[in-house]
Protein backbone atom coordinates (compact mmCIF):
# COMPACT_ATOMS: atom_id res chain seq x y z
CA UNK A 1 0.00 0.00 0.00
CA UNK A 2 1.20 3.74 -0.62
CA UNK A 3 2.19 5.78 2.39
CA UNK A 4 -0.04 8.13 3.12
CA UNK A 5 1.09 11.45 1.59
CA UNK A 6 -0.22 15.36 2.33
CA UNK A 7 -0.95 18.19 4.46
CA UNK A 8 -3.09 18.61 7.56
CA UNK A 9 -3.73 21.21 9.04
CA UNK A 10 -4.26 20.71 13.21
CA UNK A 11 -5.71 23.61 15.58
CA UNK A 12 -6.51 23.79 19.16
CA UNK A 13 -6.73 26.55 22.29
CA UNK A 14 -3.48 26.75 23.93
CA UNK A 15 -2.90 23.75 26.78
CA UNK A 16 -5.29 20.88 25.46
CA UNK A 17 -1.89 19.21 24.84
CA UNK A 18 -1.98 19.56 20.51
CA UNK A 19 1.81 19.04 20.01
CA UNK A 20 2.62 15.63 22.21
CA UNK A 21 -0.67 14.57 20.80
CA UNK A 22 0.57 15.20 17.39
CA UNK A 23 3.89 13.86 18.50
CA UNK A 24 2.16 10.49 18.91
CA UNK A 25 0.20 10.18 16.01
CA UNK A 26 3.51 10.94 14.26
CA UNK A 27 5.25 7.71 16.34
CA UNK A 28 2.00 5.75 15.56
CA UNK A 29 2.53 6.50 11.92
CA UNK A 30 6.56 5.72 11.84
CA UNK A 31 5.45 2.77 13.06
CA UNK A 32 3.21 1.31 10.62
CA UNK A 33 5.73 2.40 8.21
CA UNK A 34 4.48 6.34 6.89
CA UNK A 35 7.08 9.02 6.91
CA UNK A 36 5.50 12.12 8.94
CA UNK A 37 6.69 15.72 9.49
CA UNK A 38 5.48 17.99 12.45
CA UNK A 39 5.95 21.86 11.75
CA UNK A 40 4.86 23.31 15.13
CA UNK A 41 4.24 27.48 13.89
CA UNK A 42 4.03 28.93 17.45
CA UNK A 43 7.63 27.04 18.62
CA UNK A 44 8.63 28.32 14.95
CA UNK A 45 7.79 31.96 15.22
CA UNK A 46 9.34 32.23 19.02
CA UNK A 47 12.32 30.45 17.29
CA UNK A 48 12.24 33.11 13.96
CA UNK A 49 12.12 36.16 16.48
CA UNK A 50 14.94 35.24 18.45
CA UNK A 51 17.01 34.71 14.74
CA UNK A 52 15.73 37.75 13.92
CA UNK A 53 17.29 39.74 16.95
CA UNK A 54 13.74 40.40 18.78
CA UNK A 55 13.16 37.26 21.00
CA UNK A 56 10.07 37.21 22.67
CA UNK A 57 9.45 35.02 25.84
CA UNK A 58 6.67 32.52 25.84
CA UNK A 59 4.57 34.88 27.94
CA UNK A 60 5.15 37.95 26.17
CA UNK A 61 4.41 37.02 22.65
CA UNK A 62 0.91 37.90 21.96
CA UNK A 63 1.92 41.25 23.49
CA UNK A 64 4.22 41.71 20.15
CA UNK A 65 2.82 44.44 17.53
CA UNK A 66 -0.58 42.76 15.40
CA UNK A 67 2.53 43.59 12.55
CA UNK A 68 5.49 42.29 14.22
CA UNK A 69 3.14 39.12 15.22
CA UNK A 70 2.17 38.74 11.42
CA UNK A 71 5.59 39.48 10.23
CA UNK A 72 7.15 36.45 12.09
CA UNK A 73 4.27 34.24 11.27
CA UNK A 74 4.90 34.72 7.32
CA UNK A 75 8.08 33.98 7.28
CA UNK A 76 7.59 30.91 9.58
CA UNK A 77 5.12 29.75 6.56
CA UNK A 78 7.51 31.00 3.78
CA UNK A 79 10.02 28.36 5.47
CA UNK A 80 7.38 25.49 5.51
CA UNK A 81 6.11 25.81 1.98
CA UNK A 82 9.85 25.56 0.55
CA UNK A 83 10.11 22.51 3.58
CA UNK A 84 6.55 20.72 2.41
CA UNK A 85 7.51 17.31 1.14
CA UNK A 86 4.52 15.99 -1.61
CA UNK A 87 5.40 12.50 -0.68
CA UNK A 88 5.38 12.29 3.13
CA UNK A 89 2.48 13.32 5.70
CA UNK A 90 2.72 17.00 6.67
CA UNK A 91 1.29 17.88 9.86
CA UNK A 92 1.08 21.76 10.47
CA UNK A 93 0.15 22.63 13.99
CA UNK A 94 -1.29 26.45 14.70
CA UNK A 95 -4.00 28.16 16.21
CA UNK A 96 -7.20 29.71 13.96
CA UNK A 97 -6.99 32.43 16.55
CA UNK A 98 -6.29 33.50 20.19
CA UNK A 99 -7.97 34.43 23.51
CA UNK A 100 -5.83 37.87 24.62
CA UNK A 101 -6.65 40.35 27.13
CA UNK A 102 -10.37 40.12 26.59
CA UNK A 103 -10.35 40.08 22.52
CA UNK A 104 -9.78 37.85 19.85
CA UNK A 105 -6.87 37.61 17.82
CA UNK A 106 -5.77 35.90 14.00
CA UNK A 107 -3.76 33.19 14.24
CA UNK A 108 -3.66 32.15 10.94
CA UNK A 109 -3.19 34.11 7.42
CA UNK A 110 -5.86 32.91 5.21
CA UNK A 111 -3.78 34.21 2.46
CA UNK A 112 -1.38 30.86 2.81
CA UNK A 113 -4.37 28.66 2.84
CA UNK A 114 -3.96 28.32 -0.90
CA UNK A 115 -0.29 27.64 -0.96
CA UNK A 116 -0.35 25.12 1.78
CA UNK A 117 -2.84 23.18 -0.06
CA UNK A 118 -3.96 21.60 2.58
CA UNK A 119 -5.94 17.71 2.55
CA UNK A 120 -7.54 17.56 6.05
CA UNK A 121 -8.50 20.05 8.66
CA UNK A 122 -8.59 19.07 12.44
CA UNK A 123 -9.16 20.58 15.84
CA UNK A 124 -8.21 19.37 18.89
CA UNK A 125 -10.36 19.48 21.81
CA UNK A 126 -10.26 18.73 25.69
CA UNK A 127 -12.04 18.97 28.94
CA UNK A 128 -12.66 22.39 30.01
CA UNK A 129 -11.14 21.08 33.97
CA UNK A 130 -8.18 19.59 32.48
CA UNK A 131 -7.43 22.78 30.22
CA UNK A 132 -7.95 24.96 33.44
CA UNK A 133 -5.92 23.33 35.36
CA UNK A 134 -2.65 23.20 32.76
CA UNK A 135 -3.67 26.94 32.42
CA UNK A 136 -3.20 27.24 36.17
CA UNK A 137 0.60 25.77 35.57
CA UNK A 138 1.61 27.85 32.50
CA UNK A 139 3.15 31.32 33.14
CA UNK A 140 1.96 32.73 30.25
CA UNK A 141 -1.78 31.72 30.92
CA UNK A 142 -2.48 31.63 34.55
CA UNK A 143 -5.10 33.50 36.16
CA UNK A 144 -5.85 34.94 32.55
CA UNK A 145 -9.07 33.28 31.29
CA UNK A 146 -12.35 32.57 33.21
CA UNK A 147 -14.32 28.85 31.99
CA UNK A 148 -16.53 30.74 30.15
CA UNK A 149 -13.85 32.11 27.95
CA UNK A 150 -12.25 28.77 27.55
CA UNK A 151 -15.69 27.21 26.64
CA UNK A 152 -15.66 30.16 23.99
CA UNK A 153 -11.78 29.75 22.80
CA UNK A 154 -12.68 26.29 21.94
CA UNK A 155 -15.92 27.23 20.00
CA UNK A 156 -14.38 29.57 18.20
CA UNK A 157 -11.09 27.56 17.31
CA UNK A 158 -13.36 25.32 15.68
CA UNK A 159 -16.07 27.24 14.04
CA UNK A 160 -13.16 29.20 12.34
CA UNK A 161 -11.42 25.83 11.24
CA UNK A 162 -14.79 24.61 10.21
CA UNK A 163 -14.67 27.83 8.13
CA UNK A 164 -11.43 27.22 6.64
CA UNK A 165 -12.20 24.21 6.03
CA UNK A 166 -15.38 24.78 3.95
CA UNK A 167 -13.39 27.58 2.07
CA UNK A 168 -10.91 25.20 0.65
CA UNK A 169 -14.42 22.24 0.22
CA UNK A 170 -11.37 19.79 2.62
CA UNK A 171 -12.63 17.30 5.09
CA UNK A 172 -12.78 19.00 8.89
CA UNK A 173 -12.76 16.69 12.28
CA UNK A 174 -13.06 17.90 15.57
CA UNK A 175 -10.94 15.57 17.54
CA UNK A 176 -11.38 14.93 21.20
CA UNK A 177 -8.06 14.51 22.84
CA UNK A 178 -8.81 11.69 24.44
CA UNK A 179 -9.39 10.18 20.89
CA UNK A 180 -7.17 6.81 20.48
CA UNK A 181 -4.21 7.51 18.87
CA UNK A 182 -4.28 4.52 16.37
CA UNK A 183 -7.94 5.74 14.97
CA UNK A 184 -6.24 9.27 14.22
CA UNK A 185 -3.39 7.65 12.30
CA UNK A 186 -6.55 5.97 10.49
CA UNK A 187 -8.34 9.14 10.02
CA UNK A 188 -5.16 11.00 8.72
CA UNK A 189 -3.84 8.53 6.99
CA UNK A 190 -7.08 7.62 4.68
CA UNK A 191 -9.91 10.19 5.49
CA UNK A 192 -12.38 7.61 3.69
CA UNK A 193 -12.10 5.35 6.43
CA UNK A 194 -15.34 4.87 7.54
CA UNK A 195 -16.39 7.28 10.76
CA UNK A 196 -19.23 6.45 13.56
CA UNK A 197 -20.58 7.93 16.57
CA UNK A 198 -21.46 5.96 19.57
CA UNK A 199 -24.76 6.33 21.51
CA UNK A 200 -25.13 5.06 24.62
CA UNK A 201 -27.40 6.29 27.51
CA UNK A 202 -25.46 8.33 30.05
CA UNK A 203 -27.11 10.50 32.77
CA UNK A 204 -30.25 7.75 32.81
CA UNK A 205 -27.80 5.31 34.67
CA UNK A 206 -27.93 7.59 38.06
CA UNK A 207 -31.51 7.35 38.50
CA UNK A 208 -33.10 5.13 40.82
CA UNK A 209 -35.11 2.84 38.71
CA UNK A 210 -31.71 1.96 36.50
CA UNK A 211 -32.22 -1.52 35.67
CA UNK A 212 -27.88 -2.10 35.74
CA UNK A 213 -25.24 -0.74 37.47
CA UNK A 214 -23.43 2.79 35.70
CA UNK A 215 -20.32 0.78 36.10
CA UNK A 216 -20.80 -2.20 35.00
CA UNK A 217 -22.67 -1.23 31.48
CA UNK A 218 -19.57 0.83 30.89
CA UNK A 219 -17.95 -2.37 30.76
CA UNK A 220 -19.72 -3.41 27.92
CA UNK A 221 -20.00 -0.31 26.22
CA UNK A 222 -15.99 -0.62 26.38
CA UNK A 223 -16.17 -3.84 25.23
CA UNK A 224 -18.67 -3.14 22.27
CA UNK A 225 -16.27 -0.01 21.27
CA UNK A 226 -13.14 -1.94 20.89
CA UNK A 227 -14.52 -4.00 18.66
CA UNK A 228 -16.09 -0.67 16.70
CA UNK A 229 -12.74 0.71 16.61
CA UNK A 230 -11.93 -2.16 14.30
CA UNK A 231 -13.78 -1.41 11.78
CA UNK A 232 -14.53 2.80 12.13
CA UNK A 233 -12.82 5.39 13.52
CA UNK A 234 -15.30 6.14 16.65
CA UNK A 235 -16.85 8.79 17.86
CA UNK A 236 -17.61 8.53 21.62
CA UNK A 237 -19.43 10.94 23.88
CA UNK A 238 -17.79 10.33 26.32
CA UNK A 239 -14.52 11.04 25.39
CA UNK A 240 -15.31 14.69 26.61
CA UNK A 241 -15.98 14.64 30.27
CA UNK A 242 -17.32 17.89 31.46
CA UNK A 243 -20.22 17.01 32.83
CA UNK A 244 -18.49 13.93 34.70
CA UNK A 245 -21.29 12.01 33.51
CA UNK A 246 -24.05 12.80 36.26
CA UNK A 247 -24.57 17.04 36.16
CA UNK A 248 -26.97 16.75 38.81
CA UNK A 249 -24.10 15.89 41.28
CA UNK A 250 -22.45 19.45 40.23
CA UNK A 251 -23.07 22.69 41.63
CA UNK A 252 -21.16 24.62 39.72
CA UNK A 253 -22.40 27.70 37.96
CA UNK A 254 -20.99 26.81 34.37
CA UNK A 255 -22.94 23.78 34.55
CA UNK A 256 -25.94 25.31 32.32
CA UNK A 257 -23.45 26.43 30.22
CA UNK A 258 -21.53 23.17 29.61
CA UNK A 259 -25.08 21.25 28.82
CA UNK A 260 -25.31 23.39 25.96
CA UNK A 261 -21.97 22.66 25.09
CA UNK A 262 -22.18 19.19 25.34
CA UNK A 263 -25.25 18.45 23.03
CA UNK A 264 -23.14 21.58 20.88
CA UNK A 265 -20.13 18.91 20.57
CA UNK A 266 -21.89 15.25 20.32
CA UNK A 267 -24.00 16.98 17.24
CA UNK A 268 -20.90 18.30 15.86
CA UNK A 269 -19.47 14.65 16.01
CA UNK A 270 -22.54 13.40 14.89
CA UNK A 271 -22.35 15.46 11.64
CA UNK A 272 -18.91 14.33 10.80
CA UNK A 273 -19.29 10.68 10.30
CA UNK A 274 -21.06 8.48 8.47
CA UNK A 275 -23.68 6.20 10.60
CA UNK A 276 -24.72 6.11 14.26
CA UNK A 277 -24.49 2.96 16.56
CA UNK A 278 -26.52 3.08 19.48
CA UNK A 279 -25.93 0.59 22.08
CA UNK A 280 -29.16 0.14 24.32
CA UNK A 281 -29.99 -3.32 25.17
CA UNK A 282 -31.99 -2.74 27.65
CA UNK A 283 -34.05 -0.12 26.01
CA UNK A 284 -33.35 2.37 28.80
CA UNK A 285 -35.20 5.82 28.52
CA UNK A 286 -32.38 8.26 27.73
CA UNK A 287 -33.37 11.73 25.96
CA UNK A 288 -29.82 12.16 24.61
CA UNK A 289 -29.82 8.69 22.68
CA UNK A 290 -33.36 9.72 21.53
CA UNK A 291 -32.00 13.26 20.25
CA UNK A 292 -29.01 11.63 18.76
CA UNK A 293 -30.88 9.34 16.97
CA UNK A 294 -33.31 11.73 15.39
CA UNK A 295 -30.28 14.37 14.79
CA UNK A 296 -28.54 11.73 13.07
CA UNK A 297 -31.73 10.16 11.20
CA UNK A 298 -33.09 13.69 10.06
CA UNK A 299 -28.92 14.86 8.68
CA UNK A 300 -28.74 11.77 6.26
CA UNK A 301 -26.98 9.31 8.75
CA UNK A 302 -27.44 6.16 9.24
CA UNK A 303 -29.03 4.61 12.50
CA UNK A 304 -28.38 1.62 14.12
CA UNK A 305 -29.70 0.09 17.30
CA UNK A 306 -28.98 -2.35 19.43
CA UNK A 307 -32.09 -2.62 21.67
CA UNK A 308 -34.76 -4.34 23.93
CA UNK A 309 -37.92 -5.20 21.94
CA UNK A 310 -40.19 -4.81 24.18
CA UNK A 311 -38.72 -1.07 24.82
CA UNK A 312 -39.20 -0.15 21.56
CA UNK A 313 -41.50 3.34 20.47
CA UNK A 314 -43.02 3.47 17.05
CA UNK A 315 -41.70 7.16 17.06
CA UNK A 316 -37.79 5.78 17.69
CA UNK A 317 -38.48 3.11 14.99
CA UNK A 318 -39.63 5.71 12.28
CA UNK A 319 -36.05 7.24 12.86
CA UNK A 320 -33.55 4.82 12.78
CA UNK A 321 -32.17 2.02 9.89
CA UNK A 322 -32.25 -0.93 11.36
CA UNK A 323 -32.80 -2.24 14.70
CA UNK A 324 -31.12 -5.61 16.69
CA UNK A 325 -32.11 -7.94 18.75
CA UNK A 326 -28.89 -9.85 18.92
CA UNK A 327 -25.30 -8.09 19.45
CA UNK A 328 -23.72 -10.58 17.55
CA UNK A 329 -25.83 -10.17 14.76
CA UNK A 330 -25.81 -6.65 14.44
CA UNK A 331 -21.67 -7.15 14.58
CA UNK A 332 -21.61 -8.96 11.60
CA UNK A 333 -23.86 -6.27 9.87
CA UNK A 334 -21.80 -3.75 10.54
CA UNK A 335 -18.01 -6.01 9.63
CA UNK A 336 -19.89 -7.16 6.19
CA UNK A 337 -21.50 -3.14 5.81
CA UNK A 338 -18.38 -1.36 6.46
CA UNK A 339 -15.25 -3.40 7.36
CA UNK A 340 -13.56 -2.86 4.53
CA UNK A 341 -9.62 -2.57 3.95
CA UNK A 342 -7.76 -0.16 6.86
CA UNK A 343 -5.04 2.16 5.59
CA UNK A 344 -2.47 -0.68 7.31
CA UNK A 345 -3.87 -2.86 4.20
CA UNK A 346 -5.24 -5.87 6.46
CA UNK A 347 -9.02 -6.03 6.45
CA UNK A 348 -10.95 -5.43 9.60
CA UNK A 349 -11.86 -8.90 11.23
């Protein structure tokens, strides 16, 4: 099989942890045999300004000149179009814009959109806790941002990827960070692999009348997604855990605000791949598998449940593909429906 081959484009707020987690996919690649290239801009352009006799600390940099700022950031991309390599995997990591002192900054040209020629647009996000607390250890960004502005940041990064993305009619992902490593080498390396988002019910697990255990169906969603992640590259709600899976246990006064976020992101990932799997064999009551299903249903996608007959509404029918009784059956469905050949060459079993 050819090595994968182009140029990717990878955004992300500051401190959800985009350059080890590029870093990795980059290892993951060497080791199935691709050649990959990281070109970090923001280590570039602190690197171009000391060259250039005005070095800038960490901290200071978005405190440069909007000129100076777009000065260093051209030539930075002047020295990575002449570097771009047509038959190894580029990986360009940058920021579509920044949080500063209350306003919002470029962080990209769009003028070297063109000349990049980018294949793939991705952003990376993270848990709003985890961000705040690496914010809380960085010089340059503690005590800066409130969660609301992070929430924000991370909105915006993507919306203005999205944009990008659209401009250029490229492929756009928004990655979780928590996203296995081996599915993004599958993603980047062939962005036909297939994509799917997995439903499960969540918050319906803490109420009383929960016919099993939170932790225990877990288990098996775990064990039902590994053998997903053979055949797709998956989509999982909770891969984002800002709500820590039960928001009535939080008292918190972003919590209304990271509820909207939440059903914000899982439609987002809904809308980027190409069927839903819903896992429900109990036919637990869960408004956020219903809404998932219908959102996916009603935006072309294809719906698939595993669930409990006797459970079953009319109305959920009406929306959704096909419907199983038996896991096993609905596993071969989906190897024979979509297991096709993974960019590694060997065929999903």
């Amino acid at each position: 099989m050819t090595p994968p081959a182009g140029t990717v484009i990878c955004t992300g707020i500051s401190k959800t942890g985009r350059a080890p987690f590029l870093r990795r996919v980059a290892e993951e690649g060497a080791g199935r045999g691709g050649q990959v290239e990281i070109y970090d801009v923001g280590e570039r352009i602190l690197r171009k300004a000391q060259v250039l006799g005005i070095p800038y600390r960490d901290e200071k940099i978005l405190d440069a000149p909007e000129v100076t700022l777009k000065t260093l950031r051209a030539a930075v991309f002047e020295e990575i179009l002449k570097d771009l390599a047509p038959d190894r995997l580029n990986l360009i990591s940058l920021h579509a814009c920044f949080k500063w002192n209350g306003t919002l900054m470029a962080g990209f040209d769009p003028y070297y959109l063109n000349l990049l020629k980018p294949d793939l647009f991705l952003t990376i996000v993270d848990d709003l806790k985890k961000i705040e607390s690496r914010m809380g250890e960085s010089v340059q960004w503690k005590g800066r941002m409130t969660r609301r502005e992070i929430v924000d940041w991370q909105n915006e990064e993507t919306f203005i990827t999205r944009t990008m993305a659209s401009f250029l009619n490229r492929p756009f992902y928004m990655l979780p960070k928590a996203q296995s490593i081996e599915s993004v080498w599958k993603l980047v390396a062939d962005p036909s692999t297939p994509k799917a988002y997995l439903s499960y019910p969540i918050s319906a697990l803490f109420n009383e009348d929960s016919e099993m255990a939170p932790d225990r169906f877990f288990r098996e969603v775990a064990e039902f997604k590994s053998f997903a992640d053979e055949i797709f590259v998956v989509f999982d709600p909770m891969s984002i855990k800002d709500l820590d899976g039960d928001p009535t246990g939080s008292s918190e006064p972003e919590v209304e605000l990271l509820k909207k976020v939440t059903v914000w992101r899982d439609f987002m990932f809904i809308n980027q791949v190409d069927c839903i799997v819903v896992y429900n064999p109990l036919g637990t009551d869960s408004p956020g598998v219903n809404d998932e299903v219908y959102h996916g249903f009603s935006n072309n996608r294809d719906v698939y449940l595993y669930y409990k007959p006797s459970k079953r509404s009319p109305f959920l029918e009406s929306k959704t593909t096909r419907i199983f009784d038996d896991l096993s059956e609905m596993k071969e469905f989906l190897r024979e429906r979509y297991g096709g050949a993974s960019p590694g060459g060997a065929r999903s079993e």
